[in-house]
C-alpha atoms as a PDB file:
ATOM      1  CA  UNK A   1     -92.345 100.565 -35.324  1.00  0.00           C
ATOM      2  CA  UNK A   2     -92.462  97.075 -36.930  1.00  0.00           C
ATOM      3  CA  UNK A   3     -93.619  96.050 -33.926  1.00  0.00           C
ATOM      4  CA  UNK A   4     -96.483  98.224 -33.388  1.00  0.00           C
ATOM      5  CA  UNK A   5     -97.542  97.588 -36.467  1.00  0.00           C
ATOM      6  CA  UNK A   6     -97.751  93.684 -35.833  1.00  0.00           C
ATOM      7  CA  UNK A   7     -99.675  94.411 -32.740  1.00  0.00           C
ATOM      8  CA  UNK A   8    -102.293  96.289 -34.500  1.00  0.00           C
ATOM      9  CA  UNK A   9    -102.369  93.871 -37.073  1.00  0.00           C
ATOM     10  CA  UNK A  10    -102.974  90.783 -35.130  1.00  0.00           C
ATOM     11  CA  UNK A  11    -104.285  92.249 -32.107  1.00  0.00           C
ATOM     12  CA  UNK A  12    -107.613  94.179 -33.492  1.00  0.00           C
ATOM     13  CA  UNK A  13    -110.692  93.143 -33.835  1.00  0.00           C
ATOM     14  CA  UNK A  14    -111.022  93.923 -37.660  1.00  0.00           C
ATOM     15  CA  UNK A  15    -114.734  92.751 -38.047  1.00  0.00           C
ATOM     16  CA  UNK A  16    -115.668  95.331 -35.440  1.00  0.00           C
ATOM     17  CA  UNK A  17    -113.234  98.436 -36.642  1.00  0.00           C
ATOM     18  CA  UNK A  18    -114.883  97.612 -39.755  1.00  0.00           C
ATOM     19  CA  UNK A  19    -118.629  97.656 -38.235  1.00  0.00           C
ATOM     20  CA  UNK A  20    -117.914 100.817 -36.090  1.00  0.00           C
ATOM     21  CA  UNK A  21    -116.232 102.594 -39.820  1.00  0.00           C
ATOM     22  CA  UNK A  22    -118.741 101.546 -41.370  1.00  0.00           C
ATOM     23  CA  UNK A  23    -121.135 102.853 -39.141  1.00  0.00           C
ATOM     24  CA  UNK A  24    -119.303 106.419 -38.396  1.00  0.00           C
ATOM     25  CA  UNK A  25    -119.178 107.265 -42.437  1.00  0.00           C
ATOM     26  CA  UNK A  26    -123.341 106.324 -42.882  1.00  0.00           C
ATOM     27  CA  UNK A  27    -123.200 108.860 -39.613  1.00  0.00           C
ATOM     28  CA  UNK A  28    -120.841 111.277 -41.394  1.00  0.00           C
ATOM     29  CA  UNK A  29    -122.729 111.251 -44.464  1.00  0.00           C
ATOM     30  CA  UNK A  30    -126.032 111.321 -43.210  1.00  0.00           C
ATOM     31  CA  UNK A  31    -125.097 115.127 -41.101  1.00  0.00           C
ATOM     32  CA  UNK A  32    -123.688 116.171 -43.669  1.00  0.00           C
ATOM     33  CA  UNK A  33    -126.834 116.046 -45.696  1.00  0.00           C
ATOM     34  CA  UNK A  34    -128.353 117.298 -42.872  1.00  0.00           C
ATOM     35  CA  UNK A  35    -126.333 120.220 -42.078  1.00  0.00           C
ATOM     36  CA  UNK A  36    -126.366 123.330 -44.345  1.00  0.00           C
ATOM     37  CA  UNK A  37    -123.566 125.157 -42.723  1.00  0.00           C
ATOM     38  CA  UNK A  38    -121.586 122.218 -42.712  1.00  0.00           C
ATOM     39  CA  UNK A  39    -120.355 123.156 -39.099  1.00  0.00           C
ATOM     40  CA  UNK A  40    -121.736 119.997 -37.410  1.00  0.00           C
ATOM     41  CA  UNK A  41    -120.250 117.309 -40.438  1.00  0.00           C
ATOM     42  CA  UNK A  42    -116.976 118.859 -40.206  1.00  0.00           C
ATOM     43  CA  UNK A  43    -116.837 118.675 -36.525  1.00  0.00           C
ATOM     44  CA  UNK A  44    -117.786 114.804 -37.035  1.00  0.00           C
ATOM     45  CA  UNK A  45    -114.625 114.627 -39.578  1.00  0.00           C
ATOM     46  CA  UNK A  46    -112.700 115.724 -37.215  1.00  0.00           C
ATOM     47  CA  UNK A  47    -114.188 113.729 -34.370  1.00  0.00           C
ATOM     48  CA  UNK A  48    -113.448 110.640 -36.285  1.00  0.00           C
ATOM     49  CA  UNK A  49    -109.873 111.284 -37.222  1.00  0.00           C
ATOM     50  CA  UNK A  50    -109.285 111.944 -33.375  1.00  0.00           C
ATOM     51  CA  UNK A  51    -110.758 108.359 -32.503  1.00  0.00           C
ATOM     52  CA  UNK A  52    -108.615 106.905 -34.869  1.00  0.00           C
ATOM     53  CA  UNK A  53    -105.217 108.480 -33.302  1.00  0.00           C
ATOM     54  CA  UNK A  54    -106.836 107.731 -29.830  1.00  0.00           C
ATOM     55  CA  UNK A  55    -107.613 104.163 -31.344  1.00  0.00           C
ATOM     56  CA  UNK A  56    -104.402 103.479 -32.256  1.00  0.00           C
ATOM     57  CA  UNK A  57    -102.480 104.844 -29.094  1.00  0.00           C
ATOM     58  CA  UNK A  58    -104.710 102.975 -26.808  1.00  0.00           C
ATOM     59  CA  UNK A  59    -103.526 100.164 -29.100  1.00  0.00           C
ATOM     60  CA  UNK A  60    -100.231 100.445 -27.786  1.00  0.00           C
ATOM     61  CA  UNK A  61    -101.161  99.286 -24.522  1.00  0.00           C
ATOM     62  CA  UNK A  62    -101.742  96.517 -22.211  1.00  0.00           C
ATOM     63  CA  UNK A  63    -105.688  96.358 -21.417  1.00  0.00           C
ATOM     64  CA  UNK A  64    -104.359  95.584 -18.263  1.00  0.00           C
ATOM     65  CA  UNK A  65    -102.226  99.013 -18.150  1.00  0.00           C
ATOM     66  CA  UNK A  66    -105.339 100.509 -18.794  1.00  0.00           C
ATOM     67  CA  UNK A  67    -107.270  98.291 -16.496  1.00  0.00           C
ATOM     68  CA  UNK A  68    -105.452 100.036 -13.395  1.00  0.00           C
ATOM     69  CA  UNK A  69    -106.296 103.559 -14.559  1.00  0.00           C
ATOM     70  CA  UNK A  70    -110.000 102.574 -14.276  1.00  0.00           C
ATOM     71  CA  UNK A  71    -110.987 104.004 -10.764  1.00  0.00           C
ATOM     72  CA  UNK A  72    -109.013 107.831 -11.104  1.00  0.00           C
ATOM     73  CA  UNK A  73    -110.647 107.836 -14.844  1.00  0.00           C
ATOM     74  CA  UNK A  74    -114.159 106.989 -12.709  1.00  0.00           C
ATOM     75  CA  UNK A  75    -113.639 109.250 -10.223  1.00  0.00           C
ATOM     76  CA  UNK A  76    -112.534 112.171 -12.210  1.00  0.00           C
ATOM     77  CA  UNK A  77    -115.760 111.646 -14.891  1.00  0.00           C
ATOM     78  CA  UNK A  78    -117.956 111.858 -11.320  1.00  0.00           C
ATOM     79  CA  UNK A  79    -116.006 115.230 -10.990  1.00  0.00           C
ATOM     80  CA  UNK A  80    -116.249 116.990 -13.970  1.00  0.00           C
ATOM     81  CA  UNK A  81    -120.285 115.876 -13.977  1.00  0.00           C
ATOM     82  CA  UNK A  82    -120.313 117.375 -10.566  1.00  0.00           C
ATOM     83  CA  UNK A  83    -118.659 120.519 -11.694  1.00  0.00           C
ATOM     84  CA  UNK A  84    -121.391 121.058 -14.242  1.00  0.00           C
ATOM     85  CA  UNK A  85    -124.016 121.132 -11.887  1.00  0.00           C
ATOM     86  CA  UNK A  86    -122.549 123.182  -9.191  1.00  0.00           C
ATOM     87  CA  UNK A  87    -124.211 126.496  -8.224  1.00  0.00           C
ATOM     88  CA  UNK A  88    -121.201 128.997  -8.502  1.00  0.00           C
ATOM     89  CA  UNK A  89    -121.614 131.677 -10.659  1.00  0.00           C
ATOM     90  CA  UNK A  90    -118.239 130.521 -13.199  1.00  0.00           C
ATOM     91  CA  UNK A  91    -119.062 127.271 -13.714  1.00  0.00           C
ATOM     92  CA  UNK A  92    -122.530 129.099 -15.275  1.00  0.00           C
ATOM     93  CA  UNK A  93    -120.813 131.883 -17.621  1.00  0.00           C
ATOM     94  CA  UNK A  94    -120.106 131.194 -21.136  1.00  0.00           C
ATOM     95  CA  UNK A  95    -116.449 131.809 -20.545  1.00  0.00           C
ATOM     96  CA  UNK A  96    -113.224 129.105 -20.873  1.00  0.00           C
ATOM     97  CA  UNK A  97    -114.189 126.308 -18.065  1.00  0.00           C
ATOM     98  CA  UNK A  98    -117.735 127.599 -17.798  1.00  0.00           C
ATOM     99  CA  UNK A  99    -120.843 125.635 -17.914  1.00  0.00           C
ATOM    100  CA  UNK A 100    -123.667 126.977 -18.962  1.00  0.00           C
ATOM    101  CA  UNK A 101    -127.091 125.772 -19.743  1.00  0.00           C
ATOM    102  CA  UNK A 102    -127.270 124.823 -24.095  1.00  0.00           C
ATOM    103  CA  UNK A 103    -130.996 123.611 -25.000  1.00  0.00           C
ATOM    104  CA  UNK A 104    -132.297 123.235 -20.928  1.00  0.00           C
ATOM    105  CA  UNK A 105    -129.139 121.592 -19.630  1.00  0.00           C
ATOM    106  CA  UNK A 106    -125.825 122.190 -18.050  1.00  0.00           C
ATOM    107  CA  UNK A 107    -123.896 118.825 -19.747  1.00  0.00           C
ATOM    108  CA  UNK A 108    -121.179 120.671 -21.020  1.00  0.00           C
ATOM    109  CA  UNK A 109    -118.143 121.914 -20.177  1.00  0.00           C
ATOM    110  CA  UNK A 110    -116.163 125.190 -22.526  1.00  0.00           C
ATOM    111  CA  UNK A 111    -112.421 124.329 -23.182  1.00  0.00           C
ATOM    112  CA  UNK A 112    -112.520 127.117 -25.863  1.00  0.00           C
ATOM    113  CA  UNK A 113    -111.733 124.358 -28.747  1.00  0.00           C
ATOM    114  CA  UNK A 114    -114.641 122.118 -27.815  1.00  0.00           C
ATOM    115  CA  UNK A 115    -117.126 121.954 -25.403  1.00  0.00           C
ATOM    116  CA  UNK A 116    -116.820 118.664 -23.244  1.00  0.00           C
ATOM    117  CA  UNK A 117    -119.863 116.861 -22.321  1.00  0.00           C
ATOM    118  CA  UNK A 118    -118.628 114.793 -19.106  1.00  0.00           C
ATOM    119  CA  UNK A 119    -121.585 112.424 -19.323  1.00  0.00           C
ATOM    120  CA  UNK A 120    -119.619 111.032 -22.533  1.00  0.00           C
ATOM    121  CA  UNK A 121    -116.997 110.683 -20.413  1.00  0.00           C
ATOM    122  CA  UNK A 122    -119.014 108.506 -17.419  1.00  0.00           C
ATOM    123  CA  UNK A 123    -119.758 106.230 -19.559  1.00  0.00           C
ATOM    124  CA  UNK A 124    -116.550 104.603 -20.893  1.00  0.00           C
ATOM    125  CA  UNK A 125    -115.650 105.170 -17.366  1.00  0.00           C
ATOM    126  CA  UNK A 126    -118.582 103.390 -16.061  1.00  0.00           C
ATOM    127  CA  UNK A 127    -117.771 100.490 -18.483  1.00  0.00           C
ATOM    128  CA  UNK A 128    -113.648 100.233 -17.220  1.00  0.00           C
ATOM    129  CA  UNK A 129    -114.437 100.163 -13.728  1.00  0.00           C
ATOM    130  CA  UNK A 130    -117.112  97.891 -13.434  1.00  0.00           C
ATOM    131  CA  UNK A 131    -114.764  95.195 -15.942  1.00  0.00           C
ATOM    132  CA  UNK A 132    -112.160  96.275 -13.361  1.00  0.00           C
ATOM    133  CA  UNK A 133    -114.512  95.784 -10.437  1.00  0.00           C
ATOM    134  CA  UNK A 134    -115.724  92.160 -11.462  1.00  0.00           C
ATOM    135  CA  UNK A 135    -112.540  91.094 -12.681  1.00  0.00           C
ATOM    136  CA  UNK A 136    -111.628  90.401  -8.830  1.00  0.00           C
ATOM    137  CA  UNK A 137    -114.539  89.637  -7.506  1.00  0.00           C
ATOM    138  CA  UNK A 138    -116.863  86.386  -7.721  1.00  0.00           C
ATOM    139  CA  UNK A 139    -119.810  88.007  -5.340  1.00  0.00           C
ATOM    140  CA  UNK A 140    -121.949  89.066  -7.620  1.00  0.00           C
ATOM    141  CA  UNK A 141    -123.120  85.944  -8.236  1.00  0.00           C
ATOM    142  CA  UNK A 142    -124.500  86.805  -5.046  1.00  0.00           C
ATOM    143  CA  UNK A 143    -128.019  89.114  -4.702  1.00  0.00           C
ATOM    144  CA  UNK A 144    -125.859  91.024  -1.805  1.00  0.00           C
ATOM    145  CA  UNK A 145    -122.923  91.362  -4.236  1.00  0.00           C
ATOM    146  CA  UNK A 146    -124.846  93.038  -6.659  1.00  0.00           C
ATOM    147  CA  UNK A 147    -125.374  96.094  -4.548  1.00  0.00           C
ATOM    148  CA  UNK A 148    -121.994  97.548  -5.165  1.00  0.00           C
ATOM    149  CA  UNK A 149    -121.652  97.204  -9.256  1.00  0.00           C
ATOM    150  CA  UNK A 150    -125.405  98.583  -8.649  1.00  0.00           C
ATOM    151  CA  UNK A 151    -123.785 101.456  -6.918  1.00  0.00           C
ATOM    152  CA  UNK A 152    -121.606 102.248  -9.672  1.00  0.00           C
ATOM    153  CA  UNK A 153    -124.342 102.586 -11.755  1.00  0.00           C
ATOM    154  CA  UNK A 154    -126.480 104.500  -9.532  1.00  0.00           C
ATOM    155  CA  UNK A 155    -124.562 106.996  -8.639  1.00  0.00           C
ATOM    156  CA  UNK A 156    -123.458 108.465 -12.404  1.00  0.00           C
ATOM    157  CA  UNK A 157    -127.101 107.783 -13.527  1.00  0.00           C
ATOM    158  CA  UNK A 158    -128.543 110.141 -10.548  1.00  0.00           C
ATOM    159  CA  UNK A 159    -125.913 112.260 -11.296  1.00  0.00           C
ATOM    160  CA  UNK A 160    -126.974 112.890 -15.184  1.00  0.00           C
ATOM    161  CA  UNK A 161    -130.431 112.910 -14.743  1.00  0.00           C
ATOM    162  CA  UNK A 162    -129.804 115.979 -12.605  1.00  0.00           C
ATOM    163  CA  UNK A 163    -128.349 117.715 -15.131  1.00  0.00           C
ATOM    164  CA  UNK A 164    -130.587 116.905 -17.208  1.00  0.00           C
ATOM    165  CA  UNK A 165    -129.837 114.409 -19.529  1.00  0.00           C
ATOM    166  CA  UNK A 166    -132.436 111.439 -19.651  1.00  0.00           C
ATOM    167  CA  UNK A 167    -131.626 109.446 -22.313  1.00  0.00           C
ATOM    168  CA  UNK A 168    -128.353 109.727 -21.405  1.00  0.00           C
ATOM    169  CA  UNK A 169    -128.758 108.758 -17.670  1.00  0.00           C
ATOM    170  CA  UNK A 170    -131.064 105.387 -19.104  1.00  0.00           C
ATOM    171  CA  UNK A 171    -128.072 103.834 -20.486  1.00  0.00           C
ATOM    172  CA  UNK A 172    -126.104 103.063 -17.418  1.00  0.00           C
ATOM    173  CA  UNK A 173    -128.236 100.261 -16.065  1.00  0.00           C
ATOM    174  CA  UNK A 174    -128.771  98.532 -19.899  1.00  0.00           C
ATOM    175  CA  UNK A 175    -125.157  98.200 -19.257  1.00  0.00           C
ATOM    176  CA  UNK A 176    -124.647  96.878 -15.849  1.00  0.00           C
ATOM    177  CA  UNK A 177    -127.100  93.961 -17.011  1.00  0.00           C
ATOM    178  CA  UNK A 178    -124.547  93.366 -20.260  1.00  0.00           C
ATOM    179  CA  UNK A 179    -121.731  93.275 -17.990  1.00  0.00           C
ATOM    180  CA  UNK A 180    -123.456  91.287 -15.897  1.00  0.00           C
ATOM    181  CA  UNK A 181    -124.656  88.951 -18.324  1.00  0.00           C
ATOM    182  CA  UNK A 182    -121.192  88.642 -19.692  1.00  0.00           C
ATOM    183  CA  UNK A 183    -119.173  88.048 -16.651  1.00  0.00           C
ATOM    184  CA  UNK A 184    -121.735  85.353 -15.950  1.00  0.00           C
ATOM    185  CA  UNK A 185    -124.223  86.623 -13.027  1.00  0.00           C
ATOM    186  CA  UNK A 186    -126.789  84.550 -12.285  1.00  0.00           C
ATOM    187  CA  UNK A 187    -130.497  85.112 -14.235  1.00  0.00           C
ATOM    188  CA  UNK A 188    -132.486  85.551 -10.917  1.00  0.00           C
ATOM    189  CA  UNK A 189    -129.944  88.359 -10.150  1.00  0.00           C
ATOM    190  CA  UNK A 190    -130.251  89.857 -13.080  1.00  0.00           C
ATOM    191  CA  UNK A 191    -134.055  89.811 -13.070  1.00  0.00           C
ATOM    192  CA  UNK A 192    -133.203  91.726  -9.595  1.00  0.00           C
ATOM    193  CA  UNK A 193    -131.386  93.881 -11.374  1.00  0.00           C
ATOM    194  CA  UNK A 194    -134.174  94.653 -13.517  1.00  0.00           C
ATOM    195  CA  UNK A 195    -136.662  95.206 -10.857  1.00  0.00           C
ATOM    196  CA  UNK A 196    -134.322  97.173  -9.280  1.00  0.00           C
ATOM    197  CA  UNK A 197    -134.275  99.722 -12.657  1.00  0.00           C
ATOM    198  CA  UNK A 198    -138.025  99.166 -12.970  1.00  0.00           C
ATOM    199  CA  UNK A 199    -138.612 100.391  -9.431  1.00  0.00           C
ATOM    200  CA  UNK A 200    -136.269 103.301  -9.962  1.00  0.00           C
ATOM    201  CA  UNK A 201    -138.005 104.336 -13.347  1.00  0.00           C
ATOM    202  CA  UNK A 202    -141.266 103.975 -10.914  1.00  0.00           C
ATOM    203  CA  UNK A 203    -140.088 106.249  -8.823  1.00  0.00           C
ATOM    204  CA  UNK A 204    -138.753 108.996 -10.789  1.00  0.00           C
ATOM    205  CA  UNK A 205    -142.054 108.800 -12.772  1.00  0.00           C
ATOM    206  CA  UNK A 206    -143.793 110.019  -9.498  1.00  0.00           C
ATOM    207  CA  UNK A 207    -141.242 112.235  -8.104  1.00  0.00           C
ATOM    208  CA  UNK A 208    -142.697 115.939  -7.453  1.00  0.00           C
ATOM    209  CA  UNK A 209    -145.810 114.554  -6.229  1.00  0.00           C
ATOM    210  CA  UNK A 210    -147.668 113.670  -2.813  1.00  0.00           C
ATOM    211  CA  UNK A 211    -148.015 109.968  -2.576  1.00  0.00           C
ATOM    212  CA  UNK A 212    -150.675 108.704   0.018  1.00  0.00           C
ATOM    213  CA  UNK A 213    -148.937 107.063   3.022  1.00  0.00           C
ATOM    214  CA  UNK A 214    -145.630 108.180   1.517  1.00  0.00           C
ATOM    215  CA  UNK A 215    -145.555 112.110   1.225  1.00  0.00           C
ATOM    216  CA  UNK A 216    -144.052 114.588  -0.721  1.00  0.00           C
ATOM    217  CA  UNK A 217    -141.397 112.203  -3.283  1.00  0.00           C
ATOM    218  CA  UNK A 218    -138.260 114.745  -4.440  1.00  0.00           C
ATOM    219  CA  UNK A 219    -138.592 115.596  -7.926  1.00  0.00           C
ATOM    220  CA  UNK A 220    -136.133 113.762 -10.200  1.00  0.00           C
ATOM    221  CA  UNK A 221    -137.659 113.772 -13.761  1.00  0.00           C
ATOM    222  CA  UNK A 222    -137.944 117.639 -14.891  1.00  0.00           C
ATOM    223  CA  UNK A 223    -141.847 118.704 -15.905  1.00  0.00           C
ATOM    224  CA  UNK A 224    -140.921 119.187 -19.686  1.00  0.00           C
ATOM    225  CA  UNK A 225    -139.393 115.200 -19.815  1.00  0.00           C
ATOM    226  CA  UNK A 226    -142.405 114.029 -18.435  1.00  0.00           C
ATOM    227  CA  UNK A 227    -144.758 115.638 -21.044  1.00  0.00           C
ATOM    228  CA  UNK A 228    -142.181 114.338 -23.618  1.00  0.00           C
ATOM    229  CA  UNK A 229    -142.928 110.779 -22.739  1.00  0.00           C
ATOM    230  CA  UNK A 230    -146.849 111.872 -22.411  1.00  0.00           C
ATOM    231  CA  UNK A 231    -146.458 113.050 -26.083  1.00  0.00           C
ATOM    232  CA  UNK A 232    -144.565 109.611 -26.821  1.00  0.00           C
ATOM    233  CA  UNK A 233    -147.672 107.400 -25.000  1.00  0.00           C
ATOM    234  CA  UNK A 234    -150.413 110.006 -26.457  1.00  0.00           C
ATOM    235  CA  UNK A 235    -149.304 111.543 -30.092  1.00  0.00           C
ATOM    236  CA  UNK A 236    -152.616 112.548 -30.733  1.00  0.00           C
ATOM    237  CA  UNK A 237    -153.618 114.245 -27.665  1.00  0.00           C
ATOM    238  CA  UNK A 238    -154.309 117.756 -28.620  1.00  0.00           C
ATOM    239  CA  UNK A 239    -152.828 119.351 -25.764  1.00  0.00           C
ATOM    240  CA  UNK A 240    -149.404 117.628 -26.599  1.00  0.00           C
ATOM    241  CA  UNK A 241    -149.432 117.886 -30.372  1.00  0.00           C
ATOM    242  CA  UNK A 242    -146.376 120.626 -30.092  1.00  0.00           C
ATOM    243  CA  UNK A 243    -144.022 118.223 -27.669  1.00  0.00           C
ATOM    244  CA  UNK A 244    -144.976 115.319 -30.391  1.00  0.00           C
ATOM    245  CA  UNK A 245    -143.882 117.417 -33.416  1.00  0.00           C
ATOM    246  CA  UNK A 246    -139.946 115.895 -33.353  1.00  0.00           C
ATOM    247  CA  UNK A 247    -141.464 112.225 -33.233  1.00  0.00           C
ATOM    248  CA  UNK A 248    -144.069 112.593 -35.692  1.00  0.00           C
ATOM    249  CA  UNK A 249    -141.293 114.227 -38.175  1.00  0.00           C
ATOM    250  CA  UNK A 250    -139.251 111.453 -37.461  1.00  0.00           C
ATOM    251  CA  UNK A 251    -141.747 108.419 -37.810  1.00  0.00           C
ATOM    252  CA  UNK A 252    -142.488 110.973 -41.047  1.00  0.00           C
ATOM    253  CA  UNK A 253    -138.681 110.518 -42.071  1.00  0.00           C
ATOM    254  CA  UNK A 254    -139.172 106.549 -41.391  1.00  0.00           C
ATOM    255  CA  UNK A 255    -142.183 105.463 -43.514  1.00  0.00           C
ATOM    256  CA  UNK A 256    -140.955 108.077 -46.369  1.00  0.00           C
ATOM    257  CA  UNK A 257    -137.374 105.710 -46.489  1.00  0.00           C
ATOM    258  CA  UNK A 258    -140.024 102.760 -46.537  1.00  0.00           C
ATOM    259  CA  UNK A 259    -138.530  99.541 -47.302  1.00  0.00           C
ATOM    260  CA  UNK A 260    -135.011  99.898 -48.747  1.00  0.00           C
ATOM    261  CA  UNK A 261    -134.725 103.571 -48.026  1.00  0.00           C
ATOM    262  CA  UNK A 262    -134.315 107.007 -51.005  1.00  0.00           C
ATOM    263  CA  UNK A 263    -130.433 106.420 -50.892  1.00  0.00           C
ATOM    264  CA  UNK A 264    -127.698 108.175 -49.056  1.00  0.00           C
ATOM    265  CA  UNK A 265    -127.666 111.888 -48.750  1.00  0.00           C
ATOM    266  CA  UNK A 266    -131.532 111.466 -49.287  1.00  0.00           C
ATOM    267  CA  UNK A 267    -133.088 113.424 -46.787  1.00  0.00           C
ATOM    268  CA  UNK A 268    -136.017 115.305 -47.700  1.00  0.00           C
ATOM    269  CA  UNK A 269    -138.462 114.491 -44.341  1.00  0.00           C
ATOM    270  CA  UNK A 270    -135.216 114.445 -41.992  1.00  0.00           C
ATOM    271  CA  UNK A 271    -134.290 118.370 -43.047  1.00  0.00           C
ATOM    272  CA  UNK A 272    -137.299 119.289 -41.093  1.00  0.00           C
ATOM    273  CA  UNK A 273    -136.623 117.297 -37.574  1.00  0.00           C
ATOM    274  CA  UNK A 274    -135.379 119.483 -34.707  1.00  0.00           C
ATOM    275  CA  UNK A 275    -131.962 118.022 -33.782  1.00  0.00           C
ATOM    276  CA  UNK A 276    -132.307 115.799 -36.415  1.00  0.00           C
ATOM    277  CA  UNK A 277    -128.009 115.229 -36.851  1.00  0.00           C
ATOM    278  CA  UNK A 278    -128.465 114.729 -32.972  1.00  0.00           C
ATOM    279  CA  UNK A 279    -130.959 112.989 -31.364  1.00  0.00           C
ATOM    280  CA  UNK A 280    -133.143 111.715 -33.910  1.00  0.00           C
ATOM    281  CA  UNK A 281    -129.961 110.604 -36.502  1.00  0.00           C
ATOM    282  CA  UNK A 282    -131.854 107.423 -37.073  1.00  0.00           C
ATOM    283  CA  UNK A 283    -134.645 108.578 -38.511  1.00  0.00           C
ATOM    284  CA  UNK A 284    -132.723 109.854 -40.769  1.00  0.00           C
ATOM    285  CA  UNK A 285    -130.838 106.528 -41.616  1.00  0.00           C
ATOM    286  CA  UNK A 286    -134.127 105.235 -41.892  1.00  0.00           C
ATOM    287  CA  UNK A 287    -135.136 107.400 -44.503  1.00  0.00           C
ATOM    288  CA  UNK A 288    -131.875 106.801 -46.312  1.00  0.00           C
ATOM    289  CA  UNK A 289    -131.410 103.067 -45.990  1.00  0.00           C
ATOM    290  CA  UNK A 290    -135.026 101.859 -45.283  1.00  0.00           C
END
C-alpha cells in the first residue's frame, strides 16, 4: 500500500489532475444550475467519482502494460460502434443491449445502469493505438507512412458520422495532427494531413448530390447537419431562423456573462438553451465566468 501510494505521489502529473478537477467541478456546478431535476448533475457526481477510482487503478500500472492492450481495446470500440448501427431489430429496441435512436442518433448502447456511448470509447482508443502504432515505427516521417495512422483515423471517423454524430466524428483527425506533431512528423506531412481532412470535409459537404463529370456522390452528412451549419454561416436567413435558435441563445448566454462573467451558478440566458448541460456547456461557462 505504501508503495502505491509513492507511485501516485511521484508519478502524477499534479498540475494537470489539478487542471482537469478544476475543470470537472466548474462542469459539475455549472449542470447543476442548469438542471432542475437534478438527474443530469448527479449523474456527473457520479461520473467523476468513477474517473477517480478508474484514475487511480490505471495508476497502478505500467503505461507500457497498458500500451499492449491498445489494439483489442481499438478493435473492440470499432465493434461496439458497429453494433449500434446494425440493422437487426434488437440492437433497435429500448431493451438491455439495445440501441435505439435518442435525439436522431443510434450512439448509444442500454446496459440497464447506463447507457454507453461507444464513440466515447473510440476515442481514448483511437489515442492508445496510434501512441502504440508510432511508438515502433519511424515511417511516418514519410508522406507514404502517413496513410496507415490516416487509416486509423478514417475508419472510426466514417464510422461515427454514420451514426450520426458530427462533432463527434471531427475530432479524430484534430488528433492525428497532435500526435503527429508530437511524435515529430514532418510539417509538409502534416500540411498533407490537413489537405487530406480538408478534402474529406469537401466531400462530405457535397455528398447526396450529382456532381458534373463525377455523378451521383453517396450521402455522408445527414440533410438536418447540413442546414445546421447553413444556420451557423447564415443566422439571419429567415428560412433558418428555427435551426439558429440554440446558437443565438448561446451567443445570448455569452455577451450576457460579458467580461468577467454573473458568477457561478449564474445562469439566467443558459436555462433557455436546448441541451444546454450538453452541447452548448460553454456558453454557459461563458455566462458564468466571462
Amino acid at each position: 500500500m505504501n508503495g502505491l501510494l509513492q507511485k501516485l505521489i511521484t508519478a502524477t502529473n499534479w498540475p494537470i489532475l489539478a487542471s482537469v478537477s478544476l475543470l470537472s467541478i466548474i462542469g459539475m456546478i455549472t449542470i447543476s444550475a442548469a438542471d432542475v431535476g437534478q438527474v443530469n448533475a448527479q449523474r456527473q457526481v457520479l461520473f467523476f467519482v468513477i474517473g477517480i477510482v478508474c484514475m487511480l487503478a490505471f495508476q497502478r500500472f505500467n503505461y507500457l502494460q497498458i500500451g499492449r492492450l491498445s489494439w483489442p481495446f481499438y478493435i473492440l470500440s470499432i465493434s461496439l460502434v458497429i453494433y449500434t448501427l446494425l440493422p437487426f431489430g434488437f440492437t433497435k429496441s429500448k431493451g438491455l443491449f439495445g440501441a435505439p435512436p435518442i435525439n436522431g442518433a443510434r450512439a448509444w448502447i442500454n446496459l440497464g445502469f447506463l447507457h454507453l456511448e461507444p464513440a466515447e470509447l473510440t476515442k481514448i482508443a483511437f489515442c492508445l493505438v496510434l501512441a502504440r502504432y508510432l511508438r515502433f515505427r519511424s515511417n511516418y516521417r514519410t508522406l507514404s507512412g502517413l496513410l496507415a495512422p490516416f487509416g486509423l483515423a478514417l475508419l472510426p471517423m466514417v464510422l461515427v458520422l454514420k451514426e450520426p454524430a458530427l462533432g463527434m466524428a471531427m475530432l479524430f483527425l484534430p488528433t492525428l495532427f497532435a500526435v503527429l506533431f508530437a511524435a515529430g512528423a514532418k510539417w509538409k506531412h502534416l500540411l498533407a494531413i490537413i489537405g487530406m481532412g480538408v478534402m474529406l470535409l469537401v466531400v462530405a459537404w457535397i455528398a447526396g448530390k450529382d456532381v458534373p463529370n463525377v455523378g451521383h456522390v453517396p450521402l455522408l452528412i445527414k440533410p438536418y447537419q447540413w442546414v445546421r451549419v447553413q444556420a451557423l454561416l447564415h443566422p439571419d436567413d429567415p428560412m433558418l431562423q428555427k435551426d439558429a435558435y440554440q446558437q443565438e441563445r448561446a451567443l445570448e448566454a455569452i455577451g450576457r456573462g460579458g467580461l468577467f462573467g454573473k458568477g457561478l451558478g449564474n445562469i439566467e440566458a443558459g436555462r433557455h438553451i436546448p441541451e444546454g448541460h450538453n452541447d452548448m456547456i460553454f456558453a454557459l461557462i461563458g455566462e458564468q465566468l466571462g
